[in-house]
C-alpha atoms as a PDB file:
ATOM      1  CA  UNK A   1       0.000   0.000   0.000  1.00  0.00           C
ATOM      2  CA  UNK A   2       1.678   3.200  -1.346  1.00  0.00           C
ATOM      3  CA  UNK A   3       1.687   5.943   1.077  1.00  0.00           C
ATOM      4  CA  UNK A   4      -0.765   8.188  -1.160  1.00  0.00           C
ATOM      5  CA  UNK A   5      -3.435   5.316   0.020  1.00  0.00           C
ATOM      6  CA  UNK A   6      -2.397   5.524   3.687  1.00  0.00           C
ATOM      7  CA  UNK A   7      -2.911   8.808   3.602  1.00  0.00           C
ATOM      8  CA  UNK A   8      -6.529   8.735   2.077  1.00  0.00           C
ATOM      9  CA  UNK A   9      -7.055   6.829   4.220  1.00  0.00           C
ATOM     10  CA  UNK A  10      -5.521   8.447   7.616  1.00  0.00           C
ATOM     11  CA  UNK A  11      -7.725  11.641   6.402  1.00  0.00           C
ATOM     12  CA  UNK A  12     -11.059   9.519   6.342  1.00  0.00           C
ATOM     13  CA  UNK A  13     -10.367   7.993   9.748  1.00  0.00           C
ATOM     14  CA  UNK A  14      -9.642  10.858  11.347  1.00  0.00           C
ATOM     15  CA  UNK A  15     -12.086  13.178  10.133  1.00  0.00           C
ATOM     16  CA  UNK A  16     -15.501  10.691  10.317  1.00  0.00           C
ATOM     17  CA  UNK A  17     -18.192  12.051  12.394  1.00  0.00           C
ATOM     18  CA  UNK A  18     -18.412  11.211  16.250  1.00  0.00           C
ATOM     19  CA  UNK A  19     -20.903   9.467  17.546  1.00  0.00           C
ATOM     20  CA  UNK A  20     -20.146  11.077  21.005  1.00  0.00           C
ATOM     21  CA  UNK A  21     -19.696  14.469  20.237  1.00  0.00           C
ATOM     22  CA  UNK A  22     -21.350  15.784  23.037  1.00  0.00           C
ATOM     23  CA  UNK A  23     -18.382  14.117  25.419  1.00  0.00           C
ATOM     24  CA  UNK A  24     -15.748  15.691  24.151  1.00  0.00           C
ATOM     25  CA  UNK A  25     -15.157  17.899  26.989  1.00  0.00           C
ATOM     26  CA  UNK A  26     -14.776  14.768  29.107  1.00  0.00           C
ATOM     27  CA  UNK A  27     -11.287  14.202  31.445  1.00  0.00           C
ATOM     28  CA  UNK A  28     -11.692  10.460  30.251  1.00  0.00           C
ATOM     29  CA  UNK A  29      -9.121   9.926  27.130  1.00  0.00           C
ATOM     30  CA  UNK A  30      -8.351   6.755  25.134  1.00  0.00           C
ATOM     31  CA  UNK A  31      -5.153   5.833  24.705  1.00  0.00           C
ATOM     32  CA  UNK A  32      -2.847   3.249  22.199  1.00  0.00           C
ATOM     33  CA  UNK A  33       0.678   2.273  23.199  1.00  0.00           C
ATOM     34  CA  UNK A  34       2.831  -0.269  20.876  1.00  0.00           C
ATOM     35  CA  UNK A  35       5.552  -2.310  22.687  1.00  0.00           C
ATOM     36  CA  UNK A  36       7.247  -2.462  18.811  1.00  0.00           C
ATOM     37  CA  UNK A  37       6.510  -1.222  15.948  1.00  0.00           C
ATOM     38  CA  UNK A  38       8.092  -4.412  14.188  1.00  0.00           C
ATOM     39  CA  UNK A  39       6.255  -8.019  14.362  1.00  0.00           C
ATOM     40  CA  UNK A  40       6.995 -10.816  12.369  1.00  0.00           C
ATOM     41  CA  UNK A  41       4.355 -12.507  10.233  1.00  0.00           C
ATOM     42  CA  UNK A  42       4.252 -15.646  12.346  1.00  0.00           C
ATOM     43  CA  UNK A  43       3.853 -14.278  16.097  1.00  0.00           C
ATOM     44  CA  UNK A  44       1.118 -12.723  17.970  1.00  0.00           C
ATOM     45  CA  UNK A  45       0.515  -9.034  17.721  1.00  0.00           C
ATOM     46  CA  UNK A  46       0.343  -7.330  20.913  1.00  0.00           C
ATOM     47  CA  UNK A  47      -0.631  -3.459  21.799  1.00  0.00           C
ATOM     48  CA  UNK A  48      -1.874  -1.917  24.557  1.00  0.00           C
ATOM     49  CA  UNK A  49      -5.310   0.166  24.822  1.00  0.00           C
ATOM     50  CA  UNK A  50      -6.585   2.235  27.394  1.00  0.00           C
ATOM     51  CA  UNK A  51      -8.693   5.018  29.278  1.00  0.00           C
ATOM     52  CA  UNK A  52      -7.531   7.155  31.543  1.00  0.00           C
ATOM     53  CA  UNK A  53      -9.695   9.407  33.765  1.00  0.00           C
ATOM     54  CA  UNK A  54      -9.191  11.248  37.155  1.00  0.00           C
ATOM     55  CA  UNK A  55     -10.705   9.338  40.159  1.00  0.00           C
ATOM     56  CA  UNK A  56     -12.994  12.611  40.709  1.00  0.00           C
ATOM     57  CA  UNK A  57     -14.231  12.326  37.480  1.00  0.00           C
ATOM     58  CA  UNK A  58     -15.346   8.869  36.790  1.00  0.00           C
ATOM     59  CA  UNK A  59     -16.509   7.212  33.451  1.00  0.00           C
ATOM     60  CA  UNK A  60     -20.221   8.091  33.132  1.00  0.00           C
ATOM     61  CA  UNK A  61     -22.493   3.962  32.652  1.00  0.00           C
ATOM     62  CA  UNK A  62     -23.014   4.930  29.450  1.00  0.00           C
ATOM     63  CA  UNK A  63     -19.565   5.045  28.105  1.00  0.00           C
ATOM     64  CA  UNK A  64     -18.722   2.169  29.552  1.00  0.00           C
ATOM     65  CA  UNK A  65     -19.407   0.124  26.408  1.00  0.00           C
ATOM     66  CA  UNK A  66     -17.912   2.638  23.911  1.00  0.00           C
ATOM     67  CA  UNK A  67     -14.654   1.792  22.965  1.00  0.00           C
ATOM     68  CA  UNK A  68     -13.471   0.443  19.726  1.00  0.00           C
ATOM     69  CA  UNK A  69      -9.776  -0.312  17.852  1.00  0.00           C
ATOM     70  CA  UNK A  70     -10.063   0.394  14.533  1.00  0.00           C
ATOM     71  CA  UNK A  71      -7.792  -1.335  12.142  1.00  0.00           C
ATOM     72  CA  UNK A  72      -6.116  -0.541   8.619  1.00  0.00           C
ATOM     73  CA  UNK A  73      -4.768  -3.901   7.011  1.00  0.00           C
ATOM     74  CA  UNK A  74      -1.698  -3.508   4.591  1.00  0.00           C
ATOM     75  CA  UNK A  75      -4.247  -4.230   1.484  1.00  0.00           C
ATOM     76  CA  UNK A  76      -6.736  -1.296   2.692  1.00  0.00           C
ATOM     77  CA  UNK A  77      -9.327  -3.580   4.108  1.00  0.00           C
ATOM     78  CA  UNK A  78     -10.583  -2.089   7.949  1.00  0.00           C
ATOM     79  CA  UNK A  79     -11.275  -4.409  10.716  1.00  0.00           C
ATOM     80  CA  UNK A  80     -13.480  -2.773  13.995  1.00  0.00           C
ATOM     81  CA  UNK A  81     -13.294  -4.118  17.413  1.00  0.00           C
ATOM     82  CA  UNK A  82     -15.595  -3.818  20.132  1.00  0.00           C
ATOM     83  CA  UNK A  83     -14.017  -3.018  23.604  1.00  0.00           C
ATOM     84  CA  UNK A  84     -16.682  -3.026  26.067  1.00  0.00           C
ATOM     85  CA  UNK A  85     -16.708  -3.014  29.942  1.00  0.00           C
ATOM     86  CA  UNK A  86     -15.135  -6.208  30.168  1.00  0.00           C
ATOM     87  CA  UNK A  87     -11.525  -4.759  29.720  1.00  0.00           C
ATOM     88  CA  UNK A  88      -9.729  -4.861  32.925  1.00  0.00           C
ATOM     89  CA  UNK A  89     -10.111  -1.693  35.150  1.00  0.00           C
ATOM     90  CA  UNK A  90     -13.195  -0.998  37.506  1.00  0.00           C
ATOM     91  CA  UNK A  91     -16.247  -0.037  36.535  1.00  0.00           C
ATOM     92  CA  UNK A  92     -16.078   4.190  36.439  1.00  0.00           C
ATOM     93  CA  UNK A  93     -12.293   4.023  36.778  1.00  0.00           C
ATOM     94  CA  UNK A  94      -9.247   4.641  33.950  1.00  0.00           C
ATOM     95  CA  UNK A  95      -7.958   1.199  32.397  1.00  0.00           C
ATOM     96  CA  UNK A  96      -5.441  -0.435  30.453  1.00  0.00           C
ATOM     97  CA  UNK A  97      -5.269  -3.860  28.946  1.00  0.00           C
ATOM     98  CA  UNK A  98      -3.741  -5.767  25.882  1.00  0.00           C
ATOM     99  CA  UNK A  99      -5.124  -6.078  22.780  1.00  0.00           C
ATOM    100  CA  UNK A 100      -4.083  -7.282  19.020  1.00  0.00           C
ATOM    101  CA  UNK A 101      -5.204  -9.419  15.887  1.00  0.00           C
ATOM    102  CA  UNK A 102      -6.103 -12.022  17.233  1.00  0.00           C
ATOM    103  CA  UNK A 103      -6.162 -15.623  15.098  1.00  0.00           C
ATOM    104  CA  UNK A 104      -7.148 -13.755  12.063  1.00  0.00           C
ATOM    105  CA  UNK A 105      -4.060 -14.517   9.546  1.00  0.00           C
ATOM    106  CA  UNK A 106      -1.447 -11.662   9.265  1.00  0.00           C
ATOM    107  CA  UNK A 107      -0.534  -9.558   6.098  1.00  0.00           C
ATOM    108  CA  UNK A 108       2.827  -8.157   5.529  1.00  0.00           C
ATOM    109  CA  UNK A 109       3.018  -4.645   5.327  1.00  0.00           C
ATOM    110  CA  UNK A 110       1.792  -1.714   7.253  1.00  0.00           C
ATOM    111  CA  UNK A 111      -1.293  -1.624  10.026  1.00  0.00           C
ATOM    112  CA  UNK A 112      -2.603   1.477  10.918  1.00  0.00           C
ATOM    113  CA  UNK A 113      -4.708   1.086  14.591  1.00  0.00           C
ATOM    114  CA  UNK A 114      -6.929   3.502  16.414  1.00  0.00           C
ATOM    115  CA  UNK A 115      -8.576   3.493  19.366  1.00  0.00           C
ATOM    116  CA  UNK A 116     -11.899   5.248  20.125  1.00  0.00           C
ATOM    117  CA  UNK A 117     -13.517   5.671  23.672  1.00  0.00           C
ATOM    118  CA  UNK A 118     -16.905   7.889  24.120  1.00  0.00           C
ATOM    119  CA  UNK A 119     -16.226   9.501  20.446  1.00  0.00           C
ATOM    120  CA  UNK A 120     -12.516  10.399  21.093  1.00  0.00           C
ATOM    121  CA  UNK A 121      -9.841   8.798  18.929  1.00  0.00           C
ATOM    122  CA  UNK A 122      -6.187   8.477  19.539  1.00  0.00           C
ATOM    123  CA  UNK A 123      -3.552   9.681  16.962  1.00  0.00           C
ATOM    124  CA  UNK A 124      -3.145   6.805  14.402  1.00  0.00           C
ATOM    125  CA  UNK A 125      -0.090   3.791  15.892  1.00  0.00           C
ATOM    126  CA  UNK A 126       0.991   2.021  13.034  1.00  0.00           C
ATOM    127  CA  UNK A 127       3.553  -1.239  12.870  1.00  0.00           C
ATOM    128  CA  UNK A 128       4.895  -3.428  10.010  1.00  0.00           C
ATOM    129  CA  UNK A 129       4.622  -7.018  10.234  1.00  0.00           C
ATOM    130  CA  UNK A 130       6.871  -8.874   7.976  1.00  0.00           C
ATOM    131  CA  UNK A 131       8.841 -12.232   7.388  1.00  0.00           C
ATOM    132  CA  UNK A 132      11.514 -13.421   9.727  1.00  0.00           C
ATOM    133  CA  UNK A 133      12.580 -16.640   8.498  1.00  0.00           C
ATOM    134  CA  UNK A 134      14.458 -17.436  11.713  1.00  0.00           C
ATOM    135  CA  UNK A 135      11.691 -18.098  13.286  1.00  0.00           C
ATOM    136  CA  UNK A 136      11.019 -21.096  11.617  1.00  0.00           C
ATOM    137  CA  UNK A 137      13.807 -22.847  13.214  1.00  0.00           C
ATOM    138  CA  UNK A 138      12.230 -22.312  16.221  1.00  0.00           C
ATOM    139  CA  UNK A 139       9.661 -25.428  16.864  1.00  0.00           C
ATOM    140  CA  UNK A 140       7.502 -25.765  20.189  1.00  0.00           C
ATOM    141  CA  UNK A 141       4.426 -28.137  20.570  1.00  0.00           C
ATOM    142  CA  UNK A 142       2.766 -30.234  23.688  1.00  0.00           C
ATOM    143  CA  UNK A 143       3.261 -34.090  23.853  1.00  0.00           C
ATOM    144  CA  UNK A 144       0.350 -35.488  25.212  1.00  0.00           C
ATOM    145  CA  UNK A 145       1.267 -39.249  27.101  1.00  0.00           C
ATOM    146  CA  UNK A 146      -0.085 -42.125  24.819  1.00  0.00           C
ATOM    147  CA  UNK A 147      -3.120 -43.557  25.717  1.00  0.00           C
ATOM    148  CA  UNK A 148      -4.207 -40.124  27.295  1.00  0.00           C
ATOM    149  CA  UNK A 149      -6.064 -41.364  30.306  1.00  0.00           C
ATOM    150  CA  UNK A 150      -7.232 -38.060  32.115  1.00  0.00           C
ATOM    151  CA  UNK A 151      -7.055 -39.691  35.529  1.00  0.00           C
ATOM    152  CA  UNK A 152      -3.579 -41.094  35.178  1.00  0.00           C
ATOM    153  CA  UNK A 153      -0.500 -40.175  37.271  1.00  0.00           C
ATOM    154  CA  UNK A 154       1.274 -38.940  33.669  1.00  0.00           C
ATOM    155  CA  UNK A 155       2.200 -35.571  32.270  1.00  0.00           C
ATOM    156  CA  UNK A 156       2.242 -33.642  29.176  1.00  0.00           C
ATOM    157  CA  UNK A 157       5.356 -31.581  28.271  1.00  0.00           C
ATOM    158  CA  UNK A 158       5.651 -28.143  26.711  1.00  0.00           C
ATOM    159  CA  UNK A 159       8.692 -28.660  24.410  1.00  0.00           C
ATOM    160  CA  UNK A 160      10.703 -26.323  22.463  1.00  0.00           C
ATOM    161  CA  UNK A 161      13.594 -26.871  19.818  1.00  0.00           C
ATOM    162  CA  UNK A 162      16.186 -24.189  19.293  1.00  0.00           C
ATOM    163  CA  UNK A 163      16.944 -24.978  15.440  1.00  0.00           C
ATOM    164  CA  UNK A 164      18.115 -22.317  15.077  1.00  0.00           C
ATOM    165  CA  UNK A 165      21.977 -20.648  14.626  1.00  0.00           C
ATOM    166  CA  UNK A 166      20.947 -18.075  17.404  1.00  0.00           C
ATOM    167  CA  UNK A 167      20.702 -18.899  21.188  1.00  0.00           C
ATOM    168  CA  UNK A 168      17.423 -17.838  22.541  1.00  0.00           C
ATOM    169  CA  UNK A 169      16.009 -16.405  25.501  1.00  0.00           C
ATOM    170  CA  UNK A 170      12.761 -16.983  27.010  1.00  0.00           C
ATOM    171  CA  UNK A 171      11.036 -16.635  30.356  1.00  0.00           C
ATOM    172  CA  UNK A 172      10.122 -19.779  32.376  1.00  0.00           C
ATOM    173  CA  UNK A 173       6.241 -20.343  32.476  1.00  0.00           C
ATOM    174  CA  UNK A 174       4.851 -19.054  35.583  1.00  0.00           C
ATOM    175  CA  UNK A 175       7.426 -16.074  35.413  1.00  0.00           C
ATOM    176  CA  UNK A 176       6.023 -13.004  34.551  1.00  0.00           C
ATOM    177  CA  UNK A 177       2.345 -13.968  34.522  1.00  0.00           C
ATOM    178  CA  UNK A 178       3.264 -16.634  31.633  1.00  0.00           C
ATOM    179  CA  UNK A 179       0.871 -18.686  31.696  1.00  0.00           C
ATOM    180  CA  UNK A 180      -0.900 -22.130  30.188  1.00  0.00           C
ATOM    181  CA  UNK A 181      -4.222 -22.192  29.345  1.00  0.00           C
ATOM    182  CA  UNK A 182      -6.400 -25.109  28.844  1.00  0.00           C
ATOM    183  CA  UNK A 183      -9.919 -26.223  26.958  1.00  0.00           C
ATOM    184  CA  UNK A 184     -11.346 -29.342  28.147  1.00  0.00           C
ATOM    185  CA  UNK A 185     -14.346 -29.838  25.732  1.00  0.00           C
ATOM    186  CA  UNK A 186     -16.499 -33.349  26.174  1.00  0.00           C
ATOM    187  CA  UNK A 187     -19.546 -34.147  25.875  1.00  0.00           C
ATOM    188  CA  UNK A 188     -21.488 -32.860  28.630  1.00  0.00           C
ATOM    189  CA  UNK A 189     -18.452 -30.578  30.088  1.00  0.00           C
ATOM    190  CA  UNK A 190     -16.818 -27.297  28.747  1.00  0.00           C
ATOM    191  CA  UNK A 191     -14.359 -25.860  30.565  1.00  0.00           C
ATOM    192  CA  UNK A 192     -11.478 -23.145  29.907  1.00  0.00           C
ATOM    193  CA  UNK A 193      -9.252 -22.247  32.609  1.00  0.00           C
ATOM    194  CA  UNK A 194      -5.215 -22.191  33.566  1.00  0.00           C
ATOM    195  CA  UNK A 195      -3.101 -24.039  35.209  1.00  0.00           C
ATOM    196  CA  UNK A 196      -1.677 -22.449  38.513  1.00  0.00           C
ATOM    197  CA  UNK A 197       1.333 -20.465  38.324  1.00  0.00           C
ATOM    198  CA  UNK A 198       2.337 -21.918  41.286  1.00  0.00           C
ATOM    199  CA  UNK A 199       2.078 -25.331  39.706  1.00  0.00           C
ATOM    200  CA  UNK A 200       4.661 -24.116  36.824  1.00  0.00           C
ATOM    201  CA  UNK A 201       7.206 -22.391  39.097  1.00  0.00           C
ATOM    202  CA  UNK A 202       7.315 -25.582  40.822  1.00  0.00           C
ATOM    203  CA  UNK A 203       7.622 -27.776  37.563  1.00  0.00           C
ATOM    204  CA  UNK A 204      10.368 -25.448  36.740  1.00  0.00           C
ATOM    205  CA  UNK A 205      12.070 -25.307  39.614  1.00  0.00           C
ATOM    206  CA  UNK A 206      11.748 -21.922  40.413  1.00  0.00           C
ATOM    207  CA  UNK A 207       9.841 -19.957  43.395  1.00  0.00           C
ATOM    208  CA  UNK A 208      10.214 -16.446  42.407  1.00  0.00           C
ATOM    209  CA  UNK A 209       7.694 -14.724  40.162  1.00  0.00           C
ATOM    210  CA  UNK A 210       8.311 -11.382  38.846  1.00  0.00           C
ATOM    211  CA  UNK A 211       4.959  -9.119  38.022  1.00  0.00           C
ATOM    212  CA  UNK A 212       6.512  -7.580  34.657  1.00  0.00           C
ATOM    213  CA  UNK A 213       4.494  -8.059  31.630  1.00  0.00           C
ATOM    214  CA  UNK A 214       6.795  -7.779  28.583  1.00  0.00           C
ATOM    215  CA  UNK A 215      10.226  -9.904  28.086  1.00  0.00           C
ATOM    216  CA  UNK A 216      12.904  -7.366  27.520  1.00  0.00           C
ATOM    217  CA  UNK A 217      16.623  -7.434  27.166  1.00  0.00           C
ATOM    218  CA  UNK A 218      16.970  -4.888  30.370  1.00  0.00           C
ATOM    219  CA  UNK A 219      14.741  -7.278  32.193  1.00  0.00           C
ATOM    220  CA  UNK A 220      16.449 -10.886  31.082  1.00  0.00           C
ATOM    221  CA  UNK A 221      18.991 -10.952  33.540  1.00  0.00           C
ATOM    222  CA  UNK A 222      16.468 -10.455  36.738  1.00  0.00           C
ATOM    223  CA  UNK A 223      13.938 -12.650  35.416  1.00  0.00           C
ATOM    224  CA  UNK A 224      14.184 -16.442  35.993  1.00  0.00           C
ATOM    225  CA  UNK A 225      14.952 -17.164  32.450  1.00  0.00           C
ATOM    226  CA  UNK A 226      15.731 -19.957  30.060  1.00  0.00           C
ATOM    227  CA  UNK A 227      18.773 -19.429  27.765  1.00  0.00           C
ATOM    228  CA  UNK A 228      18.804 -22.325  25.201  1.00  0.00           C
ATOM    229  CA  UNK A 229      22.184 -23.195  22.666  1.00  0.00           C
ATOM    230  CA  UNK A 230      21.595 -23.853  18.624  1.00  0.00           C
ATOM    231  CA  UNK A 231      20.572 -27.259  19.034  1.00  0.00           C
ATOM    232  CA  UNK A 232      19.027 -26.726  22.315  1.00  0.00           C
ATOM    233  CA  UNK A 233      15.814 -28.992  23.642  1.00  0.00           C
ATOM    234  CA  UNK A 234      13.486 -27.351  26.612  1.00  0.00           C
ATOM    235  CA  UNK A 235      11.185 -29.594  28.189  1.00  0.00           C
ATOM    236  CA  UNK A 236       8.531 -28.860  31.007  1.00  0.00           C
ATOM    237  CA  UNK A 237       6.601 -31.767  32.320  1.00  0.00           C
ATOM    238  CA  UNK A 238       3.518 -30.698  33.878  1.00  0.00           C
ATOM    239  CA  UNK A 239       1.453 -33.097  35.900  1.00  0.00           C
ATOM    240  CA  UNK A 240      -1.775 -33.652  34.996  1.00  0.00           C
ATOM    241  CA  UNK A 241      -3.319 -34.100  38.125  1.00  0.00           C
ATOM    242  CA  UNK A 242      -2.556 -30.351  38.794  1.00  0.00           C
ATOM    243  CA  UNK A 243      -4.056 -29.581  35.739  1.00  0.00           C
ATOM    244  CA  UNK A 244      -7.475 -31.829  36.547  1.00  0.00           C
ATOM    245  CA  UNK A 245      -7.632 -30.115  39.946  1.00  0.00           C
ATOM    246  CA  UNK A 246      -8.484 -26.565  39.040  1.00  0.00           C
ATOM    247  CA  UNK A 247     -10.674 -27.683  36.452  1.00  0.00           C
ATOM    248  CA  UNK A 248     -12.476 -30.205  38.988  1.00  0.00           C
ATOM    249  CA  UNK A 249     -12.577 -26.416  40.570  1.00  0.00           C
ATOM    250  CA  UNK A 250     -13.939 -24.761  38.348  1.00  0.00           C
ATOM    251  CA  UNK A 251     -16.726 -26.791  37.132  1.00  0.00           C
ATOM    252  CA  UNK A 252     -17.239 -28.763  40.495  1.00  0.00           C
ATOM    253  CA  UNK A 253     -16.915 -32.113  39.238  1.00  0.00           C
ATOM    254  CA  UNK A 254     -15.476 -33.463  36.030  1.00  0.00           C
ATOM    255  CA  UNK A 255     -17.931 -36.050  34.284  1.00  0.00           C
ATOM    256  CA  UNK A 256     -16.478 -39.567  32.699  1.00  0.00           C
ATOM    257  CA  UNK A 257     -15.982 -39.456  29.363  1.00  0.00           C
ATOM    258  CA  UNK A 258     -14.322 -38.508  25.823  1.00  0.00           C
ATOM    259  CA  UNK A 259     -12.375 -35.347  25.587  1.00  0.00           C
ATOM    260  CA  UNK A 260     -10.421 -32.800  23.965  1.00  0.00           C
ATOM    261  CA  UNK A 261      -8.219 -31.334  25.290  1.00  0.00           C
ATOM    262  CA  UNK A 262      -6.191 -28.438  24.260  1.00  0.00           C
ATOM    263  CA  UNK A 263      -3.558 -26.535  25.473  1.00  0.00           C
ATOM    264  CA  UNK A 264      -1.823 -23.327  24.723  1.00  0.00           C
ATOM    265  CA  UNK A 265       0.303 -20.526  25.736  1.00  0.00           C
ATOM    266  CA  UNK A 266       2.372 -17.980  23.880  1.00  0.00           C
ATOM    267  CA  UNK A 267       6.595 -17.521  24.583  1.00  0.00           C
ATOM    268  CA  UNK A 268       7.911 -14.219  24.352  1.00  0.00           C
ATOM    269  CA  UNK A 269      11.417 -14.733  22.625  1.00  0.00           C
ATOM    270  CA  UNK A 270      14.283 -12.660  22.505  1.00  0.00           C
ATOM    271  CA  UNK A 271      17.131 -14.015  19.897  1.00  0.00           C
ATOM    272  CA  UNK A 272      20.369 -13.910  19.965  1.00  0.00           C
ATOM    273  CA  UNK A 273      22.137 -10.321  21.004  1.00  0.00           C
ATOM    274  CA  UNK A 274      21.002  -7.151  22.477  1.00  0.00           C
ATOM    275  CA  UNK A 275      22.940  -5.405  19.304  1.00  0.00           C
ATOM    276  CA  UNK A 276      21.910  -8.513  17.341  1.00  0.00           C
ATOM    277  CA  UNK A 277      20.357  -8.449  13.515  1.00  0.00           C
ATOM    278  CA  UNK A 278      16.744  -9.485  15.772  1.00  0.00           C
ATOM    279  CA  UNK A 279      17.498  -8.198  18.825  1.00  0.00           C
ATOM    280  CA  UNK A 280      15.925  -5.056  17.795  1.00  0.00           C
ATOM    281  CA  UNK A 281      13.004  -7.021  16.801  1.00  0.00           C
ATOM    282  CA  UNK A 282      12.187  -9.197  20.350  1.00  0.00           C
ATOM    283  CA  UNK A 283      10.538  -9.918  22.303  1.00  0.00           C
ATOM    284  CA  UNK A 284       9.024 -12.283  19.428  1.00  0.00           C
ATOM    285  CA  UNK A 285       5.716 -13.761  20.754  1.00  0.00           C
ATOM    286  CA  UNK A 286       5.208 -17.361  19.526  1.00  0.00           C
ATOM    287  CA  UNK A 287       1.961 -18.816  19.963  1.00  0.00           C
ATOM    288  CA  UNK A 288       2.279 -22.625  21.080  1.00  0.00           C
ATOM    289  CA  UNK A 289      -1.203 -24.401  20.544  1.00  0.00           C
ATOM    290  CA  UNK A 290      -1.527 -28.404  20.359  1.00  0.00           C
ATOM    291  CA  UNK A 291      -4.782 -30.708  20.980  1.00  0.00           C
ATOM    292  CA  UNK A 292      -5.473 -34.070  22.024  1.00  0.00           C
ATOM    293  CA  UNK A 293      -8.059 -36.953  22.650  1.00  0.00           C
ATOM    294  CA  UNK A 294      -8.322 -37.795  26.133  1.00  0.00           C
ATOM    295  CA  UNK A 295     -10.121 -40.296  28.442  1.00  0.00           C
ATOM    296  CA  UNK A 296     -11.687 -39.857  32.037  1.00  0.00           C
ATOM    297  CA  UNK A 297     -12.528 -43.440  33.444  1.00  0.00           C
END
């Protein structure tokens, strides 16, 4: 898209009518903040969006359900978000919370995003996604235990393969609010939860959990972190008896049957040096996604 277009297009975002004219004068105010402006076709694009608003001056009910994140793809298309009340903050109160793409399959080029809360809209963020081959040499999946009898004493390991010529850097899960999340999906049971972070500091090894939110080279050092060679294997074995328990939690009890069972979580990446030909690029954030057929007896 040749910059003519983006700026057609810039002009006719900015300048479309308001639905919420007459809160203009608000102290509430949206806000967008990119981590990078740099993503790589096959990781998960990650922004932050937000309100903020003085505690004397809290969001009217009405508003509550006004935000959106407007999206310009690289081939001119537009993609609109609702945000509603369900982003983190309190009711009333200013917010932040992460936001992105979602599943939807990237294009290379240039995004354009804006947020819009009560009729305000932020200045236009945009970021380039585009290919970094590397990346590929990077494998992770879950191994599920063969039969996979729910009830059993077995685990299922979150592996990763460093294929790569690089050595790579990645936080341990349960560090940093890194997390696993499962689906358990039968027959008469749906359930979507994670597994406890204290359940994956302890399958790490590790009893320290820091409350950052991005994976950065200034934070590496102070954050329990895995550092794998070219050539390099990572394995976590998670029990699944842990994982069974907060689902037997959340849903009270856990019917006999035929599942599926899928797990996922996303690894934010840094590769090889600070002054590196990626290292201005990380932290890369690989989505890891693999599903099985279980059994309760």
């Amino acid at each position: 898209m040749n910059r003519l277009v983006i700026a057609a297009m810039l002009s006719s975002l900015l300048s479309s009518p308001l639905v919420y004219g007459q809160t203009r004068q608000m102290s509430a105010r949206p806000l967008i903040e990119l981590e990078k402006s740099r993503f790589a076709s096959t990781e998960q694009v990650f922004f932050w969006i937000g309100v903020t608003a003085p505690s004397e001056y809290p969001i009217p009910e009405s508003l509550l359900d006004t935000g959106r994140v407007i999206i310009i793809r690289p081939d001119g298309t537009q993609k609109i978000d609702v945000v509603g009340r369900s982003a983190d903050g309190m009711p009333g109160s200013g917010w932040r919370g992460g936001w992105g793409l979602g599943s939807e399959k990237l294009q290379l080029g240039v995004y354009i995003a804006v947020f819009e809360f009560a009729g305000q809209r932020t200045s236009p963020a945009s970021f380039v996604v585009e290919d970094v081959p590397i990346l590929n040499d990077i494998v992770a999946e879950f191994l599920f235990p063969s039969p996979f009898l729910l009830g059993a004493a077995d685990r299922v390991t979150l592996l990763i393969r460093n294929q790569s010529s690089q050595m790579i850097r990645f936080p341990h899960r349960g560090e940093m609010n890194e997390s696993i999340s499962v689906e358990l999906i039968g027959e008469r049971l749906r359930s979507a939860f994670f597994v406890p972070h204290a359940v994956l500091l302890s399958a790490a090894g590790i009893n320290q959990s820091s409350i950052a939110q991005t994976f950065t080279w200034d934070l590496a050092p102070t954050v329990s972190t895995v550092t794998l060679p070219p050539g390099g294997t990572y394995r976590l074995e998670v029990p699944l008896s842990a994982v069974l328990t907060t689902a037997a939690e959340t849903a009270t009890s856990i019917p006999r049957g035929e599942y599926e069972v899928r797990l996922s979580t996303v690894v934010q990446v840094l590769i090889g040096e600070r002054d590196g030909a990626w290292g201005g690029l990380g932290p890369f954030r690989l989505r890891v996604a693999s599903v099985a057929h279980g059994v309760l007896n």
